[in-house]
N, C-alpha and C. Protein backbone atom coordinates (compact mmCIF):
# COMPACT_ATOMS: atom_id res chain seq x y z
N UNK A 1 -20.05 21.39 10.27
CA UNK A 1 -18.83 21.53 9.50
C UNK A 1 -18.72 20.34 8.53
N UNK A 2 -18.21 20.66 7.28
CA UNK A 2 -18.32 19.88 6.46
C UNK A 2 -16.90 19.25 6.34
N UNK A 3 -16.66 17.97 6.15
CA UNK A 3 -15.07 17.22 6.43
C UNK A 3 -15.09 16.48 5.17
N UNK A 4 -14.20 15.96 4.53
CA UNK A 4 -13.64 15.57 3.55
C UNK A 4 -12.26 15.09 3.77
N UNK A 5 -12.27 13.55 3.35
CA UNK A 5 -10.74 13.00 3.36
C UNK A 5 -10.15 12.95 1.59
N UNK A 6 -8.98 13.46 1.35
CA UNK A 6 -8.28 13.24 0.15
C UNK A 6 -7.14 12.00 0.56
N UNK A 7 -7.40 10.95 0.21
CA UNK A 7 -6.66 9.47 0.14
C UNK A 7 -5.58 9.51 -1.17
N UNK A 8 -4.48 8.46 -0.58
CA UNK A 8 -3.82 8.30 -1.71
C UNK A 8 -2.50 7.47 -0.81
N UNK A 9 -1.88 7.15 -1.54
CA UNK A 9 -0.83 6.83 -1.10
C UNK A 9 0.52 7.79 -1.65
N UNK A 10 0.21 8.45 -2.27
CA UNK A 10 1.33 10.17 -2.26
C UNK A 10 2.91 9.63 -2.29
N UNK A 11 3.00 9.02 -3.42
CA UNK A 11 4.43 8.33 -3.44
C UNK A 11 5.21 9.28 -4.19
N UNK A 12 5.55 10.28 -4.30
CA UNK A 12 5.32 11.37 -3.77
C UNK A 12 3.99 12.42 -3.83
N UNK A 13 4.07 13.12 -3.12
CA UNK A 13 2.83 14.29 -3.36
C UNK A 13 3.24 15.32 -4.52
N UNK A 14 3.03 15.44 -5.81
CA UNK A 14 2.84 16.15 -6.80
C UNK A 14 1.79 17.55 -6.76
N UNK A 15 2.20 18.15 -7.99
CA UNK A 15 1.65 19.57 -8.08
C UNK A 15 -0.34 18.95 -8.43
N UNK A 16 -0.27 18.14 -9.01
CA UNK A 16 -1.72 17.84 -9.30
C UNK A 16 -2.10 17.55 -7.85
N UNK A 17 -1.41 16.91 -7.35
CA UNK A 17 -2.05 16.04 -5.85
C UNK A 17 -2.88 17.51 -5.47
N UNK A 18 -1.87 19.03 -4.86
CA UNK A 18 -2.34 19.90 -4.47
C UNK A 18 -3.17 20.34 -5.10
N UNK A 19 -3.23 20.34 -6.25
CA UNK A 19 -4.48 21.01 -6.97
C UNK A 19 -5.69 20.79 -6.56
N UNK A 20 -5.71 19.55 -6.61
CA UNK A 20 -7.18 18.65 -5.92
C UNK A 20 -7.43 19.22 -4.67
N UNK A 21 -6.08 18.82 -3.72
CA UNK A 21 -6.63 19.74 -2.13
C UNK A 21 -7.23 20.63 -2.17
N UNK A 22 -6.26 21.89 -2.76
CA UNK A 22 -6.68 23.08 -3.08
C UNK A 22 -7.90 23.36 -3.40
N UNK A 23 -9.10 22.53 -4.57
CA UNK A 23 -10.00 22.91 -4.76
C UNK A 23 -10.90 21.95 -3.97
N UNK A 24 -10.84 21.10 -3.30
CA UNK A 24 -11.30 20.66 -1.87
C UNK A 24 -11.38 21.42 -0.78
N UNK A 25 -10.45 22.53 -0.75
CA UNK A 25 -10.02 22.63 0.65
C UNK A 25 -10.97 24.01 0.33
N UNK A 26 -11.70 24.74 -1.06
CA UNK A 26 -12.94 25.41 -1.64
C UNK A 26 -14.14 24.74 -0.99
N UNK A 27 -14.51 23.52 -1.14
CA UNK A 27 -15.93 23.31 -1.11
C UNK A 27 -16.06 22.59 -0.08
N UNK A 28 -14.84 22.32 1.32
CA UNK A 28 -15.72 21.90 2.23
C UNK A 28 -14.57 22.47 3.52
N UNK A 29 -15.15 22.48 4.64
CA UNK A 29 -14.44 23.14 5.93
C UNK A 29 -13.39 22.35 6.39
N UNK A 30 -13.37 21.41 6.35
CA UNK A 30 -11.87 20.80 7.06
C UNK A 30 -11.59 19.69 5.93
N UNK A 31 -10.48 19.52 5.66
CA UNK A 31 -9.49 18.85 4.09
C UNK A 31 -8.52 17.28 4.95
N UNK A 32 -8.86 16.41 5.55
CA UNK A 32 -7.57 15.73 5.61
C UNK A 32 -7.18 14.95 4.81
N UNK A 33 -5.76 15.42 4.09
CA UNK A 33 -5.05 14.48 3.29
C UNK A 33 -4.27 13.33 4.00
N UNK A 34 -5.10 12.12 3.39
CA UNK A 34 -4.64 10.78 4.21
C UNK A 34 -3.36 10.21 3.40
N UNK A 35 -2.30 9.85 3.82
CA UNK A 35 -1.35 9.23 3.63
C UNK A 35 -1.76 7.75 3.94
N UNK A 36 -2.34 7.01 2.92
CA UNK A 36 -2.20 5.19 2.89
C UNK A 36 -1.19 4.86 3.13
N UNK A 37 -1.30 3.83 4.36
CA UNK A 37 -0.23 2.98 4.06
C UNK A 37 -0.83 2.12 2.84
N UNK A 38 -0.30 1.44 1.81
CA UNK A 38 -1.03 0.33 1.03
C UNK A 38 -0.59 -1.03 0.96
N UNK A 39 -0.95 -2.06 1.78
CA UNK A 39 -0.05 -3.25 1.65
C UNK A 39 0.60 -4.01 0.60
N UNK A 40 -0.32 -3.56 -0.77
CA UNK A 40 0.11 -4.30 -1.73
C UNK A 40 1.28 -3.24 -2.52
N UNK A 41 1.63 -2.26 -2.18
CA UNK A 41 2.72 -1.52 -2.56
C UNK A 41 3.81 -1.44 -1.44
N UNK A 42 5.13 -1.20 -2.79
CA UNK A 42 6.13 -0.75 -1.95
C UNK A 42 6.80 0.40 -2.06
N UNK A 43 6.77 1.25 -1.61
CA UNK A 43 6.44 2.88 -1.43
C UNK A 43 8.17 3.15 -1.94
N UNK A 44 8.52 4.07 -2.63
CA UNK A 44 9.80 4.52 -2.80
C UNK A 44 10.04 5.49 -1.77
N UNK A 45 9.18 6.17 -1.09
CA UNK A 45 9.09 7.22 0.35
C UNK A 45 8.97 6.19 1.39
N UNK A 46 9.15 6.88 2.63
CA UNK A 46 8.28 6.07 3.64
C UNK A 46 7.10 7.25 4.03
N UNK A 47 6.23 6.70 5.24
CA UNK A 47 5.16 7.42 5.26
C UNK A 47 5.22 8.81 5.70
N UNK A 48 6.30 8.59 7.05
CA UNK A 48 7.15 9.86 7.84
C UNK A 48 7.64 10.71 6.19
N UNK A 49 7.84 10.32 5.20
CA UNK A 49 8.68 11.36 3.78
C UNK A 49 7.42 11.72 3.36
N UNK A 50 6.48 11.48 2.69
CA UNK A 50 5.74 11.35 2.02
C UNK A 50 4.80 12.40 2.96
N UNK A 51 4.68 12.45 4.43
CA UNK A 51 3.95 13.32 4.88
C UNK A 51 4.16 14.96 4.96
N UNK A 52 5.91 14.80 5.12
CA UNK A 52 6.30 15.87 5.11
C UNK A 52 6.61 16.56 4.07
N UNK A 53 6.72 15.78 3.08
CA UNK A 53 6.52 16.18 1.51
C UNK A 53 4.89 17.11 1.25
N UNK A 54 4.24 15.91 1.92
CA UNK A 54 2.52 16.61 1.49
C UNK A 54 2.07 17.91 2.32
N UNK A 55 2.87 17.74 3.47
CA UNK A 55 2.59 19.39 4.57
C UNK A 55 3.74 20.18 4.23
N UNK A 56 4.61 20.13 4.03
CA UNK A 56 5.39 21.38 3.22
C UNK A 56 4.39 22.27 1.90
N UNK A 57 3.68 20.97 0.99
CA UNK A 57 3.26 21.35 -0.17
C UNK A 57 1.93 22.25 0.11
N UNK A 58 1.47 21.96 1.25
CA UNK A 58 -0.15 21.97 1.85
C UNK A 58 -0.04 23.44 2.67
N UNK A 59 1.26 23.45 2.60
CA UNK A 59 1.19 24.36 4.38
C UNK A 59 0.87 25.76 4.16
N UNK A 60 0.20 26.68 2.81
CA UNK A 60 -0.80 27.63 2.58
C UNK A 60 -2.24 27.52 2.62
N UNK A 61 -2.72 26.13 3.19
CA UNK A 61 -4.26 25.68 3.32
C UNK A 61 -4.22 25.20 4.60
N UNK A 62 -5.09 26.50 5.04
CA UNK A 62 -5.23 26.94 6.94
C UNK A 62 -6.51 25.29 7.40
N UNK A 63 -7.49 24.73 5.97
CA UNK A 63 -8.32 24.03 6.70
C UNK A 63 -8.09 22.94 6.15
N UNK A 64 -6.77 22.23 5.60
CA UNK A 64 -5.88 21.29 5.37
C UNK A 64 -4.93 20.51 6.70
N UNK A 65 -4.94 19.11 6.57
CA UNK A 65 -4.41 18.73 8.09
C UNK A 65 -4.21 17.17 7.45
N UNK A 66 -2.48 17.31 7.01
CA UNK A 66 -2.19 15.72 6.55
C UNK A 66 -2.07 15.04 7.44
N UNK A 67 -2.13 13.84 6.90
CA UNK A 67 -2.23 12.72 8.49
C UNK A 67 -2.11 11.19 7.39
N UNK A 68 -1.21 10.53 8.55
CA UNK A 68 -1.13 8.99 7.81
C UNK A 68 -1.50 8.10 8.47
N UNK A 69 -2.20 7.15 7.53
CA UNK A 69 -3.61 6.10 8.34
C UNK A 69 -3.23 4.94 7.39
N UNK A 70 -3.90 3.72 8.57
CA UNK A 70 -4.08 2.48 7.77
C UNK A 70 -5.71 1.91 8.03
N UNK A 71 -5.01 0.90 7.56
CA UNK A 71 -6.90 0.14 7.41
C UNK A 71 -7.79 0.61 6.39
N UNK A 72 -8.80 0.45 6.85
CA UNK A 72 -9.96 0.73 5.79
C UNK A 72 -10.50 1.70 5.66
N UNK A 73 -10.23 2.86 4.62
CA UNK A 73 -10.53 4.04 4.05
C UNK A 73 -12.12 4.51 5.05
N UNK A 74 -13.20 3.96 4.42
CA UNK A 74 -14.32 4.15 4.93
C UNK A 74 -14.64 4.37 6.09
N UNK A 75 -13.82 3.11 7.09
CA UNK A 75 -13.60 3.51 8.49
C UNK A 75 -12.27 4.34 9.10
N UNK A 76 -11.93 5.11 8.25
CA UNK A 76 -11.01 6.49 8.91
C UNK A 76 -11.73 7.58 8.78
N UNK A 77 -12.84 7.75 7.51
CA UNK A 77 -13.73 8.61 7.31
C UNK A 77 -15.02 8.78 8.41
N UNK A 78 -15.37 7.67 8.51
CA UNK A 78 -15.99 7.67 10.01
C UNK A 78 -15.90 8.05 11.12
N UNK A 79 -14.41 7.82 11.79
CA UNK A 79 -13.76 8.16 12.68
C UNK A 79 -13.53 9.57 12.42
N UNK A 80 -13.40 10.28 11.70
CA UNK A 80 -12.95 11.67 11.48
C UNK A 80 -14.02 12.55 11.06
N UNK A 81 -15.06 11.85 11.08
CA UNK A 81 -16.41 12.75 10.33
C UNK A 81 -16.59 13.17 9.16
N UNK A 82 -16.09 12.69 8.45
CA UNK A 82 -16.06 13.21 7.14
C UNK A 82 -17.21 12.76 5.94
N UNK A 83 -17.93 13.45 5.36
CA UNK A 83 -19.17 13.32 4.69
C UNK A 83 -18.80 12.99 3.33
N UNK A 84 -17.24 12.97 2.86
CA UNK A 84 -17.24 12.93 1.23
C UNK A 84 -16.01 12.33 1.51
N UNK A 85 -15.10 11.68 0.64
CA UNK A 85 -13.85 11.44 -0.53
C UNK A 85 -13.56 11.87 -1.46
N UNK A 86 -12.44 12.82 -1.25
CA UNK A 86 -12.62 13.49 -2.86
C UNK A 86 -11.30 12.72 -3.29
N UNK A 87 -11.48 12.32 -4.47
CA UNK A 87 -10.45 11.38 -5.81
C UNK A 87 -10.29 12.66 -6.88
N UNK A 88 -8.85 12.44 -7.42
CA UNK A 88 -9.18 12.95 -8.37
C UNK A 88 -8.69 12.02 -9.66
N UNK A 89 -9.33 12.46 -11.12
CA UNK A 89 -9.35 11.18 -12.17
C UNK A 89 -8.98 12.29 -13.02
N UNK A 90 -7.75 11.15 -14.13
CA UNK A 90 -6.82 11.76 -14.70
C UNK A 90 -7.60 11.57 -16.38
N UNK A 91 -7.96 10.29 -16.58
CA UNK A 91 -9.04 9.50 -17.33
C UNK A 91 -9.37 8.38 -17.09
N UNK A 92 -10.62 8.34 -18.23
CA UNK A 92 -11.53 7.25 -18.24
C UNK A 92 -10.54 6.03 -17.21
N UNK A 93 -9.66 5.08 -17.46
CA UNK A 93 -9.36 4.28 -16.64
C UNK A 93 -9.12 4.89 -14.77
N UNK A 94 -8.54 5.71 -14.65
CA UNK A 94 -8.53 6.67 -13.56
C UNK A 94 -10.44 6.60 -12.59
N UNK A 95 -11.60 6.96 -13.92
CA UNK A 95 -12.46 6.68 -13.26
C UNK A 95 -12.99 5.67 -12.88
N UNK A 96 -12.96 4.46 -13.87
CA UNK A 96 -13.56 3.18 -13.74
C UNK A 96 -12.87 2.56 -12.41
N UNK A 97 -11.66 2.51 -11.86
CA UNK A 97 -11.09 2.12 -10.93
C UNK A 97 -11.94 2.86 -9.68
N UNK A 98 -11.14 3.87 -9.46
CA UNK A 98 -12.36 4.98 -8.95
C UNK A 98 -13.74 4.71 -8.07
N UNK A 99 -14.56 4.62 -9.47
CA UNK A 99 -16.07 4.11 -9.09
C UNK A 99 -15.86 2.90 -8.29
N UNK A 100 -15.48 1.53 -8.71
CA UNK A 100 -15.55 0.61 -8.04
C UNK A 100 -14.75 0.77 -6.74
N UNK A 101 -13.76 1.37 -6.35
CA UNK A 101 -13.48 2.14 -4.97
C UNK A 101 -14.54 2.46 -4.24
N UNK A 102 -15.26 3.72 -4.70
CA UNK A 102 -16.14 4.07 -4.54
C UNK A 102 -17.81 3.20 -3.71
N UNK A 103 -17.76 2.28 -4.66
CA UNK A 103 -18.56 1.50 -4.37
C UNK A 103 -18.43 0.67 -3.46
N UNK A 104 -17.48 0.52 -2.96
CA UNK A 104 -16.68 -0.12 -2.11
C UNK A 104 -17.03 0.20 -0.32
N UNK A 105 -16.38 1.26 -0.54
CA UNK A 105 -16.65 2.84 0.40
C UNK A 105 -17.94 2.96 1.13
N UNK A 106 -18.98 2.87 -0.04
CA UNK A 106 -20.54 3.13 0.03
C UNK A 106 -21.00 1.33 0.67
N UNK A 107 -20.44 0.79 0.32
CA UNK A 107 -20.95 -0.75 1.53
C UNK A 107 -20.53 -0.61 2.72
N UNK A 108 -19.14 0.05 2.94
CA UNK A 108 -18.62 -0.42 4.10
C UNK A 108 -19.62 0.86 5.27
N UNK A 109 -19.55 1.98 4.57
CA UNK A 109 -19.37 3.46 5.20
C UNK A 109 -20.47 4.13 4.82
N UNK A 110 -21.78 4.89 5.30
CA UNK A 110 -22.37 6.13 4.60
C UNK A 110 -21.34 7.32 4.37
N UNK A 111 -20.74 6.85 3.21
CA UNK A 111 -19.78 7.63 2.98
C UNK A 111 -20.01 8.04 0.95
N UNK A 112 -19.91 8.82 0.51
CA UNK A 112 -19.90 9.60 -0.81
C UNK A 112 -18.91 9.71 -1.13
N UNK A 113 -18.53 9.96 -2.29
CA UNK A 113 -17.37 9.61 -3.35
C UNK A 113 -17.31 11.11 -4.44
N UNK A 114 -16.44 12.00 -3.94
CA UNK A 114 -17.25 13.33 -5.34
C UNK A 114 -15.31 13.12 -6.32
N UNK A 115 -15.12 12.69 -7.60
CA UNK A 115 -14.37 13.16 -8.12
C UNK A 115 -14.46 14.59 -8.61
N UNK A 116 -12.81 15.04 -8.80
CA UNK A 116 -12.31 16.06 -9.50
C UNK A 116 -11.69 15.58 -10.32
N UNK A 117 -12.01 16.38 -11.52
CA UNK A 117 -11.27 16.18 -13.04
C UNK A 117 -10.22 16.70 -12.74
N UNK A 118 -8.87 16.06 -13.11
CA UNK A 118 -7.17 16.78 -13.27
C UNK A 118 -7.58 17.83 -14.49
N UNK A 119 -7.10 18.98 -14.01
CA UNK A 119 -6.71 19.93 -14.89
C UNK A 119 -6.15 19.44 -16.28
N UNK A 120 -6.39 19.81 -17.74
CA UNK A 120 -5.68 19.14 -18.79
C UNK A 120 -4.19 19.59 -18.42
N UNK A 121 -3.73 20.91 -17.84
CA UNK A 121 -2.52 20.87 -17.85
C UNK A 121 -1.38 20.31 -16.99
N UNK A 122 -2.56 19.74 -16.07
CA UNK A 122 -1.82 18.80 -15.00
C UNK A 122 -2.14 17.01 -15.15
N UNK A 123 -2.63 16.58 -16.15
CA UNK A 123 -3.35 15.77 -16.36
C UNK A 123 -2.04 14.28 -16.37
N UNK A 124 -1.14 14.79 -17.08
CA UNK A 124 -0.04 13.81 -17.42
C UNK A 124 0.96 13.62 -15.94
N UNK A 125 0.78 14.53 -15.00
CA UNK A 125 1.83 14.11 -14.24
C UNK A 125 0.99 13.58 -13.00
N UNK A 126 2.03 12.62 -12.35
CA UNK A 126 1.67 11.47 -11.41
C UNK A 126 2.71 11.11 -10.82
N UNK A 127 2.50 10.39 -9.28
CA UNK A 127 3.59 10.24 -8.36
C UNK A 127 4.58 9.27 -9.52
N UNK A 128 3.96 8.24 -10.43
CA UNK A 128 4.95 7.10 -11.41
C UNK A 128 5.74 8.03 -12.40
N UNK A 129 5.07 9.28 -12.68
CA UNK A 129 6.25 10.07 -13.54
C UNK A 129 6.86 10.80 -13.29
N UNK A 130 6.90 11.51 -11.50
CA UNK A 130 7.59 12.08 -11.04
C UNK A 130 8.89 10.66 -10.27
N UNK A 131 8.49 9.94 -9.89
CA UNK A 131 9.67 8.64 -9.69
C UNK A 131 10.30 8.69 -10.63
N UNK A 132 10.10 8.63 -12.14
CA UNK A 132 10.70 8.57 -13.14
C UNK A 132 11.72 9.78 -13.17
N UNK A 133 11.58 10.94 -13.31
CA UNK A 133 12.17 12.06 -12.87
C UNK A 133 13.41 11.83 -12.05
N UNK A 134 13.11 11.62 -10.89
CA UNK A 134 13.66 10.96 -9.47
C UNK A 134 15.09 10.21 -10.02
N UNK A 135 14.63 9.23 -10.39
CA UNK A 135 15.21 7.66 -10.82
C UNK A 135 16.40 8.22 -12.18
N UNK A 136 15.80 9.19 -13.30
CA UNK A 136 16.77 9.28 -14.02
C UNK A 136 17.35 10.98 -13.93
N UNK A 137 17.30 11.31 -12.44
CA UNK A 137 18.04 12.96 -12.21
C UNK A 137 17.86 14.26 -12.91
N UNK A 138 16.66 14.00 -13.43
CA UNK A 138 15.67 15.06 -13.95
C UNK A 138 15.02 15.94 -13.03
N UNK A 139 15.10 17.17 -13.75
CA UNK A 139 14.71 18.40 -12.48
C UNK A 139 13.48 17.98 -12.58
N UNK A 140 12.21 18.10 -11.66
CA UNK A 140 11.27 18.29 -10.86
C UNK A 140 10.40 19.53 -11.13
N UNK A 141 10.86 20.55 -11.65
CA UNK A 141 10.31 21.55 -11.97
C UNK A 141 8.68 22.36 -12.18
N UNK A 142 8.05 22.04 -11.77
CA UNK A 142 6.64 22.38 -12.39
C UNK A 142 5.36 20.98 -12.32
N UNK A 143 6.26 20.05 -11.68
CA UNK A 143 5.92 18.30 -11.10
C UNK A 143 5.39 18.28 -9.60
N UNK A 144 6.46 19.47 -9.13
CA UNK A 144 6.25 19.11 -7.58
C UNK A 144 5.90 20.09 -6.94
N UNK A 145 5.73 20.91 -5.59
CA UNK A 145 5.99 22.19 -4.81
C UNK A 145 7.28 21.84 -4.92
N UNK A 146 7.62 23.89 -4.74
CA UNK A 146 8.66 24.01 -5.24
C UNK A 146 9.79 23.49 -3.67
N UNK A 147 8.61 24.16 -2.56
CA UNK A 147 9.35 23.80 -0.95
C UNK A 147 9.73 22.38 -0.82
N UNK A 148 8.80 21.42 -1.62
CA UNK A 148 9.23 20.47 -1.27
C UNK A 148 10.49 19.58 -2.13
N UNK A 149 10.74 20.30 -2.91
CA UNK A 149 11.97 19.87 -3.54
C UNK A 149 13.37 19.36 -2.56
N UNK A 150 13.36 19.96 -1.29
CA UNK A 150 14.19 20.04 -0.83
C UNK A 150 14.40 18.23 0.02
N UNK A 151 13.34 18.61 0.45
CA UNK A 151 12.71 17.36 1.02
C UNK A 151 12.97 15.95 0.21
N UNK A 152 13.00 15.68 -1.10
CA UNK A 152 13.18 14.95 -1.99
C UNK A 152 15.01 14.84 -2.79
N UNK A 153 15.84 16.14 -2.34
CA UNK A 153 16.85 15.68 -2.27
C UNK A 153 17.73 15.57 -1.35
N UNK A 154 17.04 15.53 -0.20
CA UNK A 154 18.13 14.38 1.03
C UNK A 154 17.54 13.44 1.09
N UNK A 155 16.55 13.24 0.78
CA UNK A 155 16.53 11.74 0.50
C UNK A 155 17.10 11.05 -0.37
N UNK A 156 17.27 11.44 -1.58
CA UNK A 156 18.20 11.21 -2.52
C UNK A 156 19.32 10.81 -2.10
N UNK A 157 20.33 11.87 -1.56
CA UNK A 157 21.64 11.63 -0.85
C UNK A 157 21.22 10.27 0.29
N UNK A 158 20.18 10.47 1.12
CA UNK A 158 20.40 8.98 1.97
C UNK A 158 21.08 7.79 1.24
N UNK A 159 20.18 7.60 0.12
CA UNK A 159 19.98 6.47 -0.96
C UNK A 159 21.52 6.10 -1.48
C-alpha cells in the first residue's frame, strides 16, 4: 500500500488545501493530512479547529485520515509508512522554499517529495487570504468547504 502524508499547518484548511488531497488521495492508497503544530507560528485556529475544519472538508475521501503531529515531518512519515510528501506550490517562491524542505526531508528520512501545481483557478487563495476574509467579515464563499463554514463561525462568536 502506497501512503502519503499532506503537511501543513492548515490555518485554516481552504478549497485549494482539498484540491491537493483530493488529487493525492488519486495516486496513492492511504492520504494523511498532517496538522503541524509549527513553533515558530502563532496559529489563529488551534489544532483541535483546524482539524475539524480539515475532516469536515475531507470527509468524502474514504482513503483520507487527518491527524495532528509534532516534531519532525520526516520522522512522522516514517512512523506512518509513508513513501512520499505531497506539497502543493502556488509559484516559483512556493517552490524554491519547497525544495529546500524537501531536501531537508531527504537527509533526515528515505523519504520523496512529489509537488502539485495549484490549479490557476485556485492559485491565489491561501490560509493568509482566507484570515483576511475572516478578520474583515467577508463571506468565505468559494475559499473554503462549504461544511466547514460552520465550523469557522463559532469560532468567530467565541472571539
Amino acid at each position: 500500500m502506497k501512503t502519503c502524508v499532506v503537511p501543513g499547518s492548515f490555518d485554516p484548511f481552504t478549497i485549494g488545501h482539498l484540491d491537493m488531497v483530493e488529487r493525492a488521495a488519486k495516486m496513492f492508497d492511504k492520504v494523511y493530512v498532517a496538522i503541524m503544530a509549527n513553533s515558530e507560528k502563532k496559529g489563529t485556529f488551534d489544532l483541535a479547529t483546524r482539524k475539524k475544519i480539515a475532516e469536515v472538508s475531507c470527509g468524502d475521501l474514504k482513503n483520507v485520515t487527518v491527524i495532528t503531529a509534532e516534531g519532525l515531518l520526516a520522522e512522522l512519515c516514517v512512523a506512518l509508512g509513508a513513501v512520499a510528501i505531497v506539497k502543493g506550490v502556488r509559484n516559483v517562491a512556493d517552490y524554491s522554499y519547497e525544495a529546500d524542505m524537501a531536501d531537508i526531508n531527504r537527509h533526515l528520512a528515505p523519504i520523496d517529495t512529489v509537488w502539485l501545481p495549484a490549479r490557476p483557478s485556485l492559485a491565489f487563495i491561501s490560509s493568509t487570504f482566507v484570515r483576511e476574509l475572516i478578520k474583515y467579515e467577508r463571506p468565505l464563499d468559494g475559499a473554503m468547504h462549504p461544511d466547514a463554514l460552520h465550523i469557522i463561525e463559532a469560532e468567530m462568536i467565541k472571539k
